[in-house]
Protein backbone atom coordinates (compact mmCIF):
# COMPACT_ATOMS: atom_id res chain seq x y z
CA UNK A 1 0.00 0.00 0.00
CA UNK A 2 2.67 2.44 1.04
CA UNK A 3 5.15 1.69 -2.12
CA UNK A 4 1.78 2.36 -4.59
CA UNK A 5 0.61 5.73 -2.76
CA UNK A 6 4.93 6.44 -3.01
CA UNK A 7 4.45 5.52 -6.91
CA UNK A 8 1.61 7.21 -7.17
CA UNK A 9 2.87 10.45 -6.12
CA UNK A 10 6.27 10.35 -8.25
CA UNK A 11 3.88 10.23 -11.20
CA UNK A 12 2.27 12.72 -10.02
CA UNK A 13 4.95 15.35 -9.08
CA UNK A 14 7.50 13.98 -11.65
CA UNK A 15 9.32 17.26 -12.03
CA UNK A 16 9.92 17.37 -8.63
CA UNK A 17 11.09 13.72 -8.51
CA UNK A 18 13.41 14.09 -11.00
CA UNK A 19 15.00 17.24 -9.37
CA UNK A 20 15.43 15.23 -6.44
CA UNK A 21 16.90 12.32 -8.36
CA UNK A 22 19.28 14.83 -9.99
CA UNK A 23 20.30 16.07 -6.92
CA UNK A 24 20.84 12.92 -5.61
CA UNK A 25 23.04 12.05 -8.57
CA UNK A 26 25.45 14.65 -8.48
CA UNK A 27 25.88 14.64 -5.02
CA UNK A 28 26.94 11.23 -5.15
CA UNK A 29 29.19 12.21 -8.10
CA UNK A 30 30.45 14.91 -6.52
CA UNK A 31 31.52 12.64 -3.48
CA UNK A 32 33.06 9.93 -5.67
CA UNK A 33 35.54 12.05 -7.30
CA UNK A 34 36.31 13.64 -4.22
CA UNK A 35 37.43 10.54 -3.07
CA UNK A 36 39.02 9.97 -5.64
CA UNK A 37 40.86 12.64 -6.15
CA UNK A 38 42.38 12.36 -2.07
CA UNK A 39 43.25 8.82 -3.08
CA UNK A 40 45.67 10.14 -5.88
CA UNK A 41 46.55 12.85 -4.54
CA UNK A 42 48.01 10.96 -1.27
CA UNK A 43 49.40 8.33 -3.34
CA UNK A 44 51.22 10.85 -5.15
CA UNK A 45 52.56 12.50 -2.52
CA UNK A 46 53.78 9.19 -0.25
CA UNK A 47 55.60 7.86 -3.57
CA UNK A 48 57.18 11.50 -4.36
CA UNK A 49 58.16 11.94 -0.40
CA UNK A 50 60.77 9.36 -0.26
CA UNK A 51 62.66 11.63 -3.25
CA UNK A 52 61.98 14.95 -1.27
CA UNK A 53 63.46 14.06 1.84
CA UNK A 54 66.35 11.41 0.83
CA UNK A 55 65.58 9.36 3.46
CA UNK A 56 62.47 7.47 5.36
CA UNK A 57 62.51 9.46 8.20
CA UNK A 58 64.59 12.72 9.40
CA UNK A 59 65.54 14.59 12.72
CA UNK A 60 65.79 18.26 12.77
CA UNK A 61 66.76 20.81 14.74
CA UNK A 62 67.90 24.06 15.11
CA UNK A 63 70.02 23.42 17.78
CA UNK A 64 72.92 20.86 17.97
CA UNK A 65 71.08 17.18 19.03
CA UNK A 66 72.52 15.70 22.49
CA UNK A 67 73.95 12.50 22.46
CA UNK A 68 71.67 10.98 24.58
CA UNK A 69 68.58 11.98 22.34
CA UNK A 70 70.30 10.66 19.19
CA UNK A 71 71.00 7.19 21.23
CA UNK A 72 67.54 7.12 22.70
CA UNK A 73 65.82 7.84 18.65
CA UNK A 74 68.72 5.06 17.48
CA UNK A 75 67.22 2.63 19.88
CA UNK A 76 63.64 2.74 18.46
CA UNK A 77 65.29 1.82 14.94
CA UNK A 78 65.39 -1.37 13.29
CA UNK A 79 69.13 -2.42 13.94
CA UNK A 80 70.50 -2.35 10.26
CA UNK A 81 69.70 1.09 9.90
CA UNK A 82 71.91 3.65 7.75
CA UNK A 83 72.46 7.02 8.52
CA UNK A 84 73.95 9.92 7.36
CA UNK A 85 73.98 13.77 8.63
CA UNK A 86 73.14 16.35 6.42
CA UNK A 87 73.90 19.97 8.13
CA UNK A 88 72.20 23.60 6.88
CA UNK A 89 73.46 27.44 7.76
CA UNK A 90 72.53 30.31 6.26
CA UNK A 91 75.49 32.73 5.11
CA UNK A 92 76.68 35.75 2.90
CA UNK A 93 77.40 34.65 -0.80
CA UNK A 94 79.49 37.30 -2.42
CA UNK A 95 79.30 37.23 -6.30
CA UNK A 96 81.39 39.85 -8.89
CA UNK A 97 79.54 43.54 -7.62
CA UNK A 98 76.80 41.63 -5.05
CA UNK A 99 76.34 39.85 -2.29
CA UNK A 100 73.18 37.56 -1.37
CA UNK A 101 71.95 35.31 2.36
CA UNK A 102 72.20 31.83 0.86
CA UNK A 103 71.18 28.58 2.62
CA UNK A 104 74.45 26.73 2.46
CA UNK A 105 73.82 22.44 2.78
CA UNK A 106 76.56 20.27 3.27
CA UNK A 107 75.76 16.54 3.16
CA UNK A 108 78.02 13.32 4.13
CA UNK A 109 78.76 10.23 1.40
CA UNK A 110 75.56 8.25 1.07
CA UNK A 111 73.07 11.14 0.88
CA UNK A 112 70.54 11.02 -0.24
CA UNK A 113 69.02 7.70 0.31
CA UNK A 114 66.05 8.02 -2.10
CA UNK A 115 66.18 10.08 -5.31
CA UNK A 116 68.99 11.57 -7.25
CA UNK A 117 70.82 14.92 -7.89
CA UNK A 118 70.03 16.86 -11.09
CA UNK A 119 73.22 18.84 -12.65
CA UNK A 120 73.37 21.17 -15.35
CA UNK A 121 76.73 19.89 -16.55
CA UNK A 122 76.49 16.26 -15.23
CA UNK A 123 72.70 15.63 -16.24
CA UNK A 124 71.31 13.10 -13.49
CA UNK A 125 73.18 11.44 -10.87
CA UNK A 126 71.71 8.34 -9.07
CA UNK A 127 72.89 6.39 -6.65
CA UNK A 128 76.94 6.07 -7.00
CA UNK A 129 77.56 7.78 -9.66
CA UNK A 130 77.75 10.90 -7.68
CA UNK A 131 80.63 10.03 -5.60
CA UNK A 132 83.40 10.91 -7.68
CA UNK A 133 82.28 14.53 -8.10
CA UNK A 134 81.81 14.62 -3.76
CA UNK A 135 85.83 14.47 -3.86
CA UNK A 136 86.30 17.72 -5.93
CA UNK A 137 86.37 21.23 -4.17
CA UNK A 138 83.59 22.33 -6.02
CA UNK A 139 80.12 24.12 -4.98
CA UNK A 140 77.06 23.08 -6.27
CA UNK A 141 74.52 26.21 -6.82
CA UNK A 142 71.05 27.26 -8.32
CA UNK A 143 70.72 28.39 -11.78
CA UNK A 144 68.65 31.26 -9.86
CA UNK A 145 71.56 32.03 -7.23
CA UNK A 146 73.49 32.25 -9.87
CA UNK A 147 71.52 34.69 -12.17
CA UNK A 148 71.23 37.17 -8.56
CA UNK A 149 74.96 37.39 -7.94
């Protein structure tokens, strides 16, 4: 009885139905590729992270890290792990006529762990391939740092 009077008043009001329907719809649409969307975007970004950072996980801070904090984070580690120290100051970069504040990085051998290095002269260096240039007393710098100096 209740699905006929329910039938009954669809054919009835049919343009209202079908707004409601259409409603309905792209709601539902709406939601789905929204979803979907967050799905690729966060798989995205956890595959490209690994390249950002060099490394799985990373300790930072401004101030030098105490012994006894670097043994207690080494302790919650799997026992194979590899590390190496990577170590950022800012500082005056004097060119020909100008000087600039440039972040200046200094990494050890074995950095970074994911990704590679991209060099104007040297194209793309992955994994080892990188070592041999590590041993000259060269600087690497932005095409942009460059350009400003």
């Amino acid at each position: 009885m209740i699905i006929k009077i329910a039938l009954l008043q669809l054919k009835r009001n049919w343009k209202y139905s079908s707004l409601i329907v259409s409603n309905l719809f792209i709601g539902m649409l709406s939601f789905v590729l929204l979803v979907s969307i967050k799905d690729s975007v966060l798989e995205s970004v956890y595959e490209s992270s690994k390249n950002y950072l060099g490394a799985d996980i990373s300790l930072y801070s401004r101030q030098k890290i105490d012994e006894i904090h670097l043994k207690k984070t080494e302790e919650l580690l799997p026992s194979n792990f590899k590390k190496t120290q990577l170590k950022e100051m800012y500082t005056m970069v004097k060119g020909d006529q100008k000087s600039r504040l440039c972040l200046l990085v200094a990494f050890e051998m074995g950095y970074p762990f994911y990704g590679d290095f991209k060099l104007q002269n040297k194209g793309v260096l992955k994994g080892e391939s990188y070592k041999s240039i590590l041993n000259e007393d060269k600087v690497w710098v932005y095409p942009e740092v460059l350009k400003q100096l």
